[in-house]
Every structure is written in structure tokens, then in C-alpha cells.
N, C-alpha and C. Protein backbone atom coordinates (compact mmCIF):
# COMPACT_ATOMS: atom_id res chain seq x y z
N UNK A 1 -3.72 -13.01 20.58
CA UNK A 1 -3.00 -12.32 21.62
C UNK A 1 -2.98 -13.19 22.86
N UNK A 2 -1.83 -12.75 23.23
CA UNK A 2 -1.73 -14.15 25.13
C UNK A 2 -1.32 -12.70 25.98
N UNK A 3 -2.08 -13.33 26.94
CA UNK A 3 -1.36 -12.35 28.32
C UNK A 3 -1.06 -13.55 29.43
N UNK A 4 0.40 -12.82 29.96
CA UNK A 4 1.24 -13.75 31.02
C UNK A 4 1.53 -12.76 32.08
N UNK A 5 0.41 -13.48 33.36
CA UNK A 5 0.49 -12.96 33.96
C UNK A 5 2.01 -12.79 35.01
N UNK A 6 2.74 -11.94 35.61
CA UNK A 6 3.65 -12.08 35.89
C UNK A 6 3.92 -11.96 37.79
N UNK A 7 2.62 -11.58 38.18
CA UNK A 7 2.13 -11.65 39.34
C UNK A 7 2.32 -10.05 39.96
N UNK A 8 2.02 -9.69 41.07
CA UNK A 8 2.54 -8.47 41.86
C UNK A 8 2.12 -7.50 40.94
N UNK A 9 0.65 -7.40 40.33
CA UNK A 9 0.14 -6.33 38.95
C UNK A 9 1.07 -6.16 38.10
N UNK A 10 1.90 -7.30 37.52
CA UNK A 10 2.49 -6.94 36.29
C UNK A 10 2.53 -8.10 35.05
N UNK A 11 2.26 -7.81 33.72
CA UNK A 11 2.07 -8.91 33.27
C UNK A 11 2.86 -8.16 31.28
N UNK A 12 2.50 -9.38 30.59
CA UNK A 12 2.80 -9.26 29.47
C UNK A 12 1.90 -9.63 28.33
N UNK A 13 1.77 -9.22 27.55
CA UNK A 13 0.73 -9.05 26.58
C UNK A 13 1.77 -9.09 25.55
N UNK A 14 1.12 -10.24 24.49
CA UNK A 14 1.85 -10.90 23.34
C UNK A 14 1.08 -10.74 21.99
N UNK A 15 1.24 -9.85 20.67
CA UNK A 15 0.44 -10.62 19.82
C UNK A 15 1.78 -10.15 18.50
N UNK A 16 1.51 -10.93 18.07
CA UNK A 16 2.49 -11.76 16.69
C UNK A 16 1.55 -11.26 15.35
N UNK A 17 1.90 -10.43 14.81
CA UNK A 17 1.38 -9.73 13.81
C UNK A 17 1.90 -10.84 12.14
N UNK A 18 1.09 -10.73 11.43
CA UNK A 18 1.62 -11.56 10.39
C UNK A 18 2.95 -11.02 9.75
N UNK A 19 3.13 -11.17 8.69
CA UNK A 19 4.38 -10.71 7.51
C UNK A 19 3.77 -9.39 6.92
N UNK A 20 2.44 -9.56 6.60
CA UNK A 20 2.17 -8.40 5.81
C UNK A 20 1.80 -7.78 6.73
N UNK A 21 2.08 -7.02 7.92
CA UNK A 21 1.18 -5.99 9.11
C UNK A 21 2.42 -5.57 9.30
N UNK A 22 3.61 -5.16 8.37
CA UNK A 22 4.44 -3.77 9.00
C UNK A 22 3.80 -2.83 8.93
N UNK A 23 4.25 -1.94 9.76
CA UNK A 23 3.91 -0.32 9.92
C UNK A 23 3.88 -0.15 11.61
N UNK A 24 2.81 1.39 11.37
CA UNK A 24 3.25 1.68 12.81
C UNK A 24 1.68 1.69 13.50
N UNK A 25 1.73 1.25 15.05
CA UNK A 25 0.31 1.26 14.94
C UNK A 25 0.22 1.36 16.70
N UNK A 26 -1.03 2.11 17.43
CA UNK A 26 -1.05 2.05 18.75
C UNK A 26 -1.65 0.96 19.35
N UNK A 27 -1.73 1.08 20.55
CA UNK A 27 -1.91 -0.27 21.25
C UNK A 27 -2.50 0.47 22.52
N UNK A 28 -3.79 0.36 23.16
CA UNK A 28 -4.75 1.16 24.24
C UNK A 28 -4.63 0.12 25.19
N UNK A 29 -3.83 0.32 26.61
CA UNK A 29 -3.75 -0.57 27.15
C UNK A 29 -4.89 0.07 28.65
N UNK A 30 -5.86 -0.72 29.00
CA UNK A 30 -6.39 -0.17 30.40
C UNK A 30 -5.98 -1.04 31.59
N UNK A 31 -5.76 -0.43 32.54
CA UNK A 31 -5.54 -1.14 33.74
C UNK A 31 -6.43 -0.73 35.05
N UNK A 32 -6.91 -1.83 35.33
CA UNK A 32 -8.17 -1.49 36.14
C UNK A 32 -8.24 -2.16 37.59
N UNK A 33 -8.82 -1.49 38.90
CA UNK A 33 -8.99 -2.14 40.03
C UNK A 33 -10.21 -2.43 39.95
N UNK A 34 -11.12 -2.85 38.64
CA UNK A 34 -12.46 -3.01 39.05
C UNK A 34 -13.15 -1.64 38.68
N UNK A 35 -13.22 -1.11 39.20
CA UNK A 35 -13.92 0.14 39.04
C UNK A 35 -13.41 1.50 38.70
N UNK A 36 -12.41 1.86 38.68
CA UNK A 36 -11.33 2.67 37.92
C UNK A 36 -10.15 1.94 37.21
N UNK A 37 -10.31 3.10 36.12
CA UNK A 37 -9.29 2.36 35.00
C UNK A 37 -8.49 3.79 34.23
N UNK A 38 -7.25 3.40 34.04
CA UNK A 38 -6.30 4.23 33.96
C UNK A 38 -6.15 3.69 32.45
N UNK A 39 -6.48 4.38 30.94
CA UNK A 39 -5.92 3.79 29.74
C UNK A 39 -4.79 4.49 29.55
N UNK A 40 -3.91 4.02 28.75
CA UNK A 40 -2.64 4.25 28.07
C UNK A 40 -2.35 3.86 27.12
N UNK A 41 -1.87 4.86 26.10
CA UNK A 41 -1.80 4.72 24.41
C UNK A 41 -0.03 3.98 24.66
N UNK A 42 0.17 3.25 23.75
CA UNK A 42 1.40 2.61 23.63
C UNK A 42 1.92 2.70 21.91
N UNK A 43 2.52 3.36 21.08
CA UNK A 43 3.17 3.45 19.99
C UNK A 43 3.87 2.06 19.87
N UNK A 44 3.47 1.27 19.06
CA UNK A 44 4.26 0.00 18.27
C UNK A 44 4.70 -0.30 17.25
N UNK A 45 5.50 0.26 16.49
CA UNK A 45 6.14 -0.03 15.53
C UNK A 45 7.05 -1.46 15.08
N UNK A 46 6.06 -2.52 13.83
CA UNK A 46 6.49 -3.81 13.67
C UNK A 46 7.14 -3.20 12.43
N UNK A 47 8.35 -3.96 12.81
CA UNK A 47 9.64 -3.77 11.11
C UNK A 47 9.20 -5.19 10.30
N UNK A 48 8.84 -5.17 8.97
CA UNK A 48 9.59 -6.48 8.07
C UNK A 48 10.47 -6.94 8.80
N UNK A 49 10.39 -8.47 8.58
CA UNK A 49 11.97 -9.68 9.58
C UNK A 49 13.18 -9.03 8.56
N UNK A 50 12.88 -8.89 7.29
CA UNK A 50 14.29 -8.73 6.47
C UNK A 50 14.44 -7.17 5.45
N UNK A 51 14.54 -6.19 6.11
CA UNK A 51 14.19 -4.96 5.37
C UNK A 51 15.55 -5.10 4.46
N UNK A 52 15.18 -4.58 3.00
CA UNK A 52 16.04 -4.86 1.80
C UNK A 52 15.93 -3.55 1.46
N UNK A 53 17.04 -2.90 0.98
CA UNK A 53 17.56 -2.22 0.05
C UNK A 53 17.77 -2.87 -1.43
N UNK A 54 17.44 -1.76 -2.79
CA UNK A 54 17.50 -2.42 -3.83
C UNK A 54 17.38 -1.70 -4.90
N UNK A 55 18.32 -1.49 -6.16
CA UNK A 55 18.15 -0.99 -7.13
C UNK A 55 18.63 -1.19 -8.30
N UNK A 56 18.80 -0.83 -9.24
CA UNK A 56 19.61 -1.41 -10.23
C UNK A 56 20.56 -0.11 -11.44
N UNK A 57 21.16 -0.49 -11.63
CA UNK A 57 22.56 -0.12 -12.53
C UNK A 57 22.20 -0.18 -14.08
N UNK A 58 21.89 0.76 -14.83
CA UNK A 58 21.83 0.78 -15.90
C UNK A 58 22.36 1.89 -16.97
N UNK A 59 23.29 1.28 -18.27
CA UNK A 59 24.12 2.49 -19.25
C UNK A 59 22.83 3.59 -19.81
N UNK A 60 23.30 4.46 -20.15
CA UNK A 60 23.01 5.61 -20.96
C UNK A 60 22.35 4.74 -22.22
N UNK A 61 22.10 3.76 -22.75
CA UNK A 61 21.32 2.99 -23.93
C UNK A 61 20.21 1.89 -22.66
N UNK A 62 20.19 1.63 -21.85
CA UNK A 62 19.56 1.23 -21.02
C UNK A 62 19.97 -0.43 -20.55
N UNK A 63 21.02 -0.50 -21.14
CA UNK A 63 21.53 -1.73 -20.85
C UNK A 63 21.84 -2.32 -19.41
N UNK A 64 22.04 -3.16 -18.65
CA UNK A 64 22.12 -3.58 -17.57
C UNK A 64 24.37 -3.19 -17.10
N UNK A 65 24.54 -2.56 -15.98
CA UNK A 65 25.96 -2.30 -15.61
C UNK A 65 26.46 -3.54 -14.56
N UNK A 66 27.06 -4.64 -15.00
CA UNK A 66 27.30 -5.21 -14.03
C UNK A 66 28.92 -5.11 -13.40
N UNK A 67 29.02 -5.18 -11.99
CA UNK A 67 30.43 -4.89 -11.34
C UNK A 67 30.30 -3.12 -10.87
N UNK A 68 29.55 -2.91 -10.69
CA UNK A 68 29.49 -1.48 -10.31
C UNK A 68 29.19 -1.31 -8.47
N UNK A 69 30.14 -1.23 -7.93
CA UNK A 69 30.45 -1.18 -6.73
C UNK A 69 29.36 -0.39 -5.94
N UNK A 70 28.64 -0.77 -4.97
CA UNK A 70 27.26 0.27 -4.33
C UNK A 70 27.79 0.19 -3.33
N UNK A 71 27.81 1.56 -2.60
CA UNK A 71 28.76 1.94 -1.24
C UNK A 71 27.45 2.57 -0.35
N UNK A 72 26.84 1.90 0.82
CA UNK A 72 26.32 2.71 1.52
C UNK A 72 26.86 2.77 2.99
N UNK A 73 26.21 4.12 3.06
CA UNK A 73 27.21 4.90 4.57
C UNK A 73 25.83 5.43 5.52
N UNK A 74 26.67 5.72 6.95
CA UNK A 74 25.50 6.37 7.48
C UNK A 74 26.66 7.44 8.24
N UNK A 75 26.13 8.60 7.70
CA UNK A 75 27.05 9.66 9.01
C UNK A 75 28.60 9.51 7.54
N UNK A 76 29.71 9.54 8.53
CA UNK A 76 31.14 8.97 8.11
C UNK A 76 31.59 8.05 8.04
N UNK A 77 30.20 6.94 8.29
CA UNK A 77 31.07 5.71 8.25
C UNK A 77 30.14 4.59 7.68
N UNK A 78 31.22 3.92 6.59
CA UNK A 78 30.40 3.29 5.42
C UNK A 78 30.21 1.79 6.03
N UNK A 79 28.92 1.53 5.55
CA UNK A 79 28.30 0.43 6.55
C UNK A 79 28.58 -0.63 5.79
N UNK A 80 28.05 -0.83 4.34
CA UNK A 80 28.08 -2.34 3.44
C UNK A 80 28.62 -2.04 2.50
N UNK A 81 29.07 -2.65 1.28
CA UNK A 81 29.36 -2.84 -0.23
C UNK A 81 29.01 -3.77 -0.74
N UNK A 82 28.11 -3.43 -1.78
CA UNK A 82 27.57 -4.82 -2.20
C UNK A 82 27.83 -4.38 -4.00
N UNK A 83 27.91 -5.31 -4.67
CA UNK A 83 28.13 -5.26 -6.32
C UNK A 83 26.83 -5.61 -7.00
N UNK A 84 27.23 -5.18 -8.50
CA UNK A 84 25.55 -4.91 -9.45
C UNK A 84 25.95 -6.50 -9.62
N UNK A 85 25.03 -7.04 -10.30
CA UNK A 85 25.68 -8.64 -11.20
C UNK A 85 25.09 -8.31 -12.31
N UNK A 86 24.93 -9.48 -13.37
CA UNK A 86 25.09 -9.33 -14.59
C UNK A 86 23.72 -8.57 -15.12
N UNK A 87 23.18 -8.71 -14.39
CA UNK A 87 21.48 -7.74 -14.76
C UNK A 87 21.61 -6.58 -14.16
N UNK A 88 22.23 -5.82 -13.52
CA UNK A 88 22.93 -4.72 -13.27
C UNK A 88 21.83 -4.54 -12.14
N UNK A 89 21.65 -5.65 -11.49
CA UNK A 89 20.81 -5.60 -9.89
C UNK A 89 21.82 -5.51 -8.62
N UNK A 90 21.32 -4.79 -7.45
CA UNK A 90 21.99 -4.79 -6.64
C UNK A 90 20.73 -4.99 -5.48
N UNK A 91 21.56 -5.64 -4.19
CA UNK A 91 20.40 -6.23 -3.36
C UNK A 91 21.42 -5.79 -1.85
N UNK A 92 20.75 -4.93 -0.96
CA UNK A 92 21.35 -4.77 0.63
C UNK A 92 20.79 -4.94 1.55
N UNK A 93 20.20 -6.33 2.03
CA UNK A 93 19.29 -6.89 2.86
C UNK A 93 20.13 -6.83 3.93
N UNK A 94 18.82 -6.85 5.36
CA UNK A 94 19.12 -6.90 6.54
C UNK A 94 19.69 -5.13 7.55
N UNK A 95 18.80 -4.78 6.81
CA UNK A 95 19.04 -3.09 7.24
C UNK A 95 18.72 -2.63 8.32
N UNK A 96 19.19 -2.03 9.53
CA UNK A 96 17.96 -1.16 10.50
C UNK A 96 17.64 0.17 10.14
N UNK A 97 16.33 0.34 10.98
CA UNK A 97 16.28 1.58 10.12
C UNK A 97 17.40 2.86 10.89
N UNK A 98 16.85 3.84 9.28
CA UNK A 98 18.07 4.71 9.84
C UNK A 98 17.72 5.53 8.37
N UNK A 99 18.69 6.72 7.90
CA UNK A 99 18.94 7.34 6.96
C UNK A 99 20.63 7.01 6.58
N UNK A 100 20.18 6.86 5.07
CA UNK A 100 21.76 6.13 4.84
C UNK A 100 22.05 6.88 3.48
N UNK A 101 23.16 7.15 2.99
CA UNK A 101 23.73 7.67 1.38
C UNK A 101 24.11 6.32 0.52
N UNK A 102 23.45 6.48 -0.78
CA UNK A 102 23.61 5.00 -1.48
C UNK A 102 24.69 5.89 -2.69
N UNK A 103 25.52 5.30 -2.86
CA UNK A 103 26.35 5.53 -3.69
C UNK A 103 27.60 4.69 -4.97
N UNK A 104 27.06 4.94 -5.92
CA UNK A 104 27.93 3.74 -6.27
C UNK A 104 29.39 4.47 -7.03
N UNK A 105 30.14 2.97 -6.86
CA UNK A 105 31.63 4.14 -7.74
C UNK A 105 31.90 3.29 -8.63
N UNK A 106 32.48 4.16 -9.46
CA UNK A 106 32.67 4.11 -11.43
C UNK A 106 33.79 3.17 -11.09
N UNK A 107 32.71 2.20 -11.83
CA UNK A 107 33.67 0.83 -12.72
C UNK A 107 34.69 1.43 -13.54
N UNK A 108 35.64 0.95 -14.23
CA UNK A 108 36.27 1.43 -15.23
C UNK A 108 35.70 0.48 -16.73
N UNK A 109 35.65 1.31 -17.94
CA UNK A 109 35.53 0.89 -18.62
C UNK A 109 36.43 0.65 -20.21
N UNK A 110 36.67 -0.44 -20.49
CA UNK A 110 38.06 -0.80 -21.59
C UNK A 110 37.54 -0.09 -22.76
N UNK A 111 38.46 0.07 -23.17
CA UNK A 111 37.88 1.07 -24.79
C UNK A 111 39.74 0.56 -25.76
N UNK A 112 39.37 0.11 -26.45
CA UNK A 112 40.41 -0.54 -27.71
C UNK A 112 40.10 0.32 -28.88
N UNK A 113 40.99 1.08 -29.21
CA UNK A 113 41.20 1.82 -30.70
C UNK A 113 42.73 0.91 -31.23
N UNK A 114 42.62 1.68 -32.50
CA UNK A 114 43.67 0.83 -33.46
C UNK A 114 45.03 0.74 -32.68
N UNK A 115 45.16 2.18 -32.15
CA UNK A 115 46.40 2.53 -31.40
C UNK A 115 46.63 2.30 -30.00
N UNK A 116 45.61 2.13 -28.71
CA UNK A 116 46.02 2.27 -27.89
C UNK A 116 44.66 1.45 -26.95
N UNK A 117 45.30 1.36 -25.47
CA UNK A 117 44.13 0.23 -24.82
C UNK A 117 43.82 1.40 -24.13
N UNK A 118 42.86 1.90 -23.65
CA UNK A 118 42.53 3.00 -21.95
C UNK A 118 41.34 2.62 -21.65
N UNK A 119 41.47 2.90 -20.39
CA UNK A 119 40.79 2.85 -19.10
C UNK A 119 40.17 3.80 -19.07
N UNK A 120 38.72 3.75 -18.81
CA UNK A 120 38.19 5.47 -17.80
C UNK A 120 37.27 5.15 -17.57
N UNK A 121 36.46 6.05 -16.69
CA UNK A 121 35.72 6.13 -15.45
C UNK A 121 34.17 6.07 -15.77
N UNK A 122 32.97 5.77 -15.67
CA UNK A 122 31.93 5.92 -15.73
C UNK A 122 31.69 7.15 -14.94
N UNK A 123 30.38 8.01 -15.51
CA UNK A 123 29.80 8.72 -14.07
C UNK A 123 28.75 8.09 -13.61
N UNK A 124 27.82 8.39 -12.82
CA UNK A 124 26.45 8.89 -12.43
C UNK A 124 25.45 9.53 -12.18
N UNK A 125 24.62 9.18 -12.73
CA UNK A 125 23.42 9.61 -12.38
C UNK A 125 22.33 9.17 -11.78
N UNK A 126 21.44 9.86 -10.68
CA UNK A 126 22.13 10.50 -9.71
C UNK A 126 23.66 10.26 -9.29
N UNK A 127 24.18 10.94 -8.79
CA UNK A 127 25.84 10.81 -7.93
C UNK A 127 25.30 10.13 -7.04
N UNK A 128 24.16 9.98 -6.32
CA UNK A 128 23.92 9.57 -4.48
C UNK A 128 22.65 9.41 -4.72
N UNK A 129 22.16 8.80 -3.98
CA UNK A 129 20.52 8.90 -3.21
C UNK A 129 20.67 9.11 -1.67
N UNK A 130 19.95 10.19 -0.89
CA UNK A 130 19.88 9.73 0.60
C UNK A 130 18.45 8.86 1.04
N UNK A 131 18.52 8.40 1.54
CA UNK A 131 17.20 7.37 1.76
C UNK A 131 17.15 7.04 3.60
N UNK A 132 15.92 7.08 3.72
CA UNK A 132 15.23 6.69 5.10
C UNK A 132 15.04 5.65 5.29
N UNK A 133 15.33 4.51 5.79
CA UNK A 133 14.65 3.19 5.25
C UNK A 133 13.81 3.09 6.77
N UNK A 134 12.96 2.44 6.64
CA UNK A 134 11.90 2.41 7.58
C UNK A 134 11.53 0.61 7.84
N UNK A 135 10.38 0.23 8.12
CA UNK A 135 9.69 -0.94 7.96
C UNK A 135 9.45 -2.27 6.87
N UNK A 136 9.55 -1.02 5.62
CA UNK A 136 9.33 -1.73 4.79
C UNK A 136 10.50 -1.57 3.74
N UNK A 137 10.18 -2.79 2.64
CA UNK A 137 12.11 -2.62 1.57
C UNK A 137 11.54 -1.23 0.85
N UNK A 138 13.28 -1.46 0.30
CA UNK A 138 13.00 -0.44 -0.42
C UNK A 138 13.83 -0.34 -1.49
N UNK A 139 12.54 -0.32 -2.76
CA UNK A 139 12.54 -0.86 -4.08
C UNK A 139 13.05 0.39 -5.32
N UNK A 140 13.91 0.71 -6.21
CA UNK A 140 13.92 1.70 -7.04
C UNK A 140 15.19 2.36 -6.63
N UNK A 141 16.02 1.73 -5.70
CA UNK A 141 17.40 2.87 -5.84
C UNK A 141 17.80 3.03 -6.75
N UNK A 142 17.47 3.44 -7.90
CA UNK A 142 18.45 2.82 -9.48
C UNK A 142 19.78 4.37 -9.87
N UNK A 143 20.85 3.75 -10.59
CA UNK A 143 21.15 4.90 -11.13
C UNK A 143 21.58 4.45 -12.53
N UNK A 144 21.90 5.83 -13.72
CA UNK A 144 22.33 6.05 -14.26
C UNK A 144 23.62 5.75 -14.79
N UNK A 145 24.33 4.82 -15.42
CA UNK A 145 25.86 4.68 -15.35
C UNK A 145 26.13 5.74 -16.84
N UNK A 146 27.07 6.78 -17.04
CA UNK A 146 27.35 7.76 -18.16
C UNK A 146 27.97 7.59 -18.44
N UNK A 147 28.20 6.79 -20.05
CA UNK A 147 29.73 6.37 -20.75
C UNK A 147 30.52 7.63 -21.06
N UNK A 148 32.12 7.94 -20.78
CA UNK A 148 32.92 8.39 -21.01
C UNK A 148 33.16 8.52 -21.86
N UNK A 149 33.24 9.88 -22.90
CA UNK A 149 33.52 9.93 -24.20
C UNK A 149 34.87 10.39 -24.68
């Protein structure tokens, strides 16, 4: 920890917490003329440098969904889009915190019979996650992709 003094009783107090010391934590600051001292609790909350969002995309046989569009929003208004890739991972680094809706939307999927080519929709499962993201990532958004029968 450094303290800089800034003169006229006011100063700054520095300490640099490692990588692994997110969370939330107080800080007892006293200020003293010598012989009386006035303490004060201070709430500090250190975030991770890179809070990540993260989950993965997988079929109804457990196979990996890649190209499956992940839409997250906060409120009405959709913040990122990021895509599954071929391991049906999806990654949304650089988050503040907040509460956000993770949502992904149905790829289409090709289906070839003797007669005819079509298109249709995957579902999900879950439809959504709402999530808090805080300090630390956050690991397990996964969903469900439900082949169309």
C-alpha cells in the first residue's frame, strides 16, 4: 500500500490487489489529530480486469451446435452478438456488471429427403437465462439446441 500525501489534510491511499482478490471487501480508514480519531468504513469492490461471459451450445444427442447466434440484452436494448464455433462454445468478454438476458436464436437446420430440400428452426432449451454478472466470469451459460421433427 502507498499513501500520497496531497497536502491541506488530504491524501490518497493506493493498494493494488492481485488477479486472484476479486470480490467485495471494506477498507477502515482513521483519521487522526493525534489524539482523536474519527474511523470510517469504506466498501471496495475490485472487478476481474476481463469479466467473461460463457457457455456452450449443445443438440438433443449432446453434440456440439456451431453458428448459433447468442444475443445478449440489458433492459430493451441488445448489447453484443457473439456466435457458437465449431465446439459449440461461445465466449462474451469484457462485461460491466449489470443483469443481462442471454439468448440465443435458432440456426436453421438443412434436412434432404428424396423429394424435397427444407429449412427449419431449432428450439431451446432454456429459451433465455437472466444472469447478474458481478466480479467474477461467468462459466455454464449453456443451452439446449431441440432438433425439429
Amino acid at each position: 500500500m502507498t499513501l500520497t500525501d496531497l497536502g491541506e489534510g488530504r491524501g490518497v491511499l493506493v493498494r493494488t490487489p492481485g488477479s486472484d482478490q476479486a470480490g467485495e471487501y471494506e477498507a477502515a480508514v482513521v483519521a487522526t489529530d493525534g489524539d482523536l480519531g474519527t474511523p470510517v468504513t469504506v466498501p471496495i469492490v475490485v472487478r476481474e480486469a476481463d469479466v467473461t461471459l460463457s457457455g456452450v451450445v449443445i443438440d438433443d444427442y449432446g453434440r456440439p451446435v456451431e453458428g448459433v447466434l447468442i444475443k445478449l440484452s440489458q433492459g430493451n436494448r441488445q448489447v453484443r452478438e457473439v456466435v457458437t464455433d465449431a465446439a459449440g462454445r461461445y465466449r462474451i468478454p469484457k462485461l460491466a456488471p449489470g443483469e443481462y438476458m442471454v439468448r440465443p436464436d435458432r440456426p436453421m437446420k438443412r434436412e434432404f429427403t428424396p423429394t424435397a430440400h427444407r429449412l427449419s428452426a431449432y428450439g431451446f432449451q432454456p429459451r433465455s437465462h437472466l444472469v447478474t454478472v458481478g466480479d467474477r466470469d461467468m462459466l455454464g451459460v449453456d443451452f439446449e439446441a431441440i432438433s425439429p421433427d
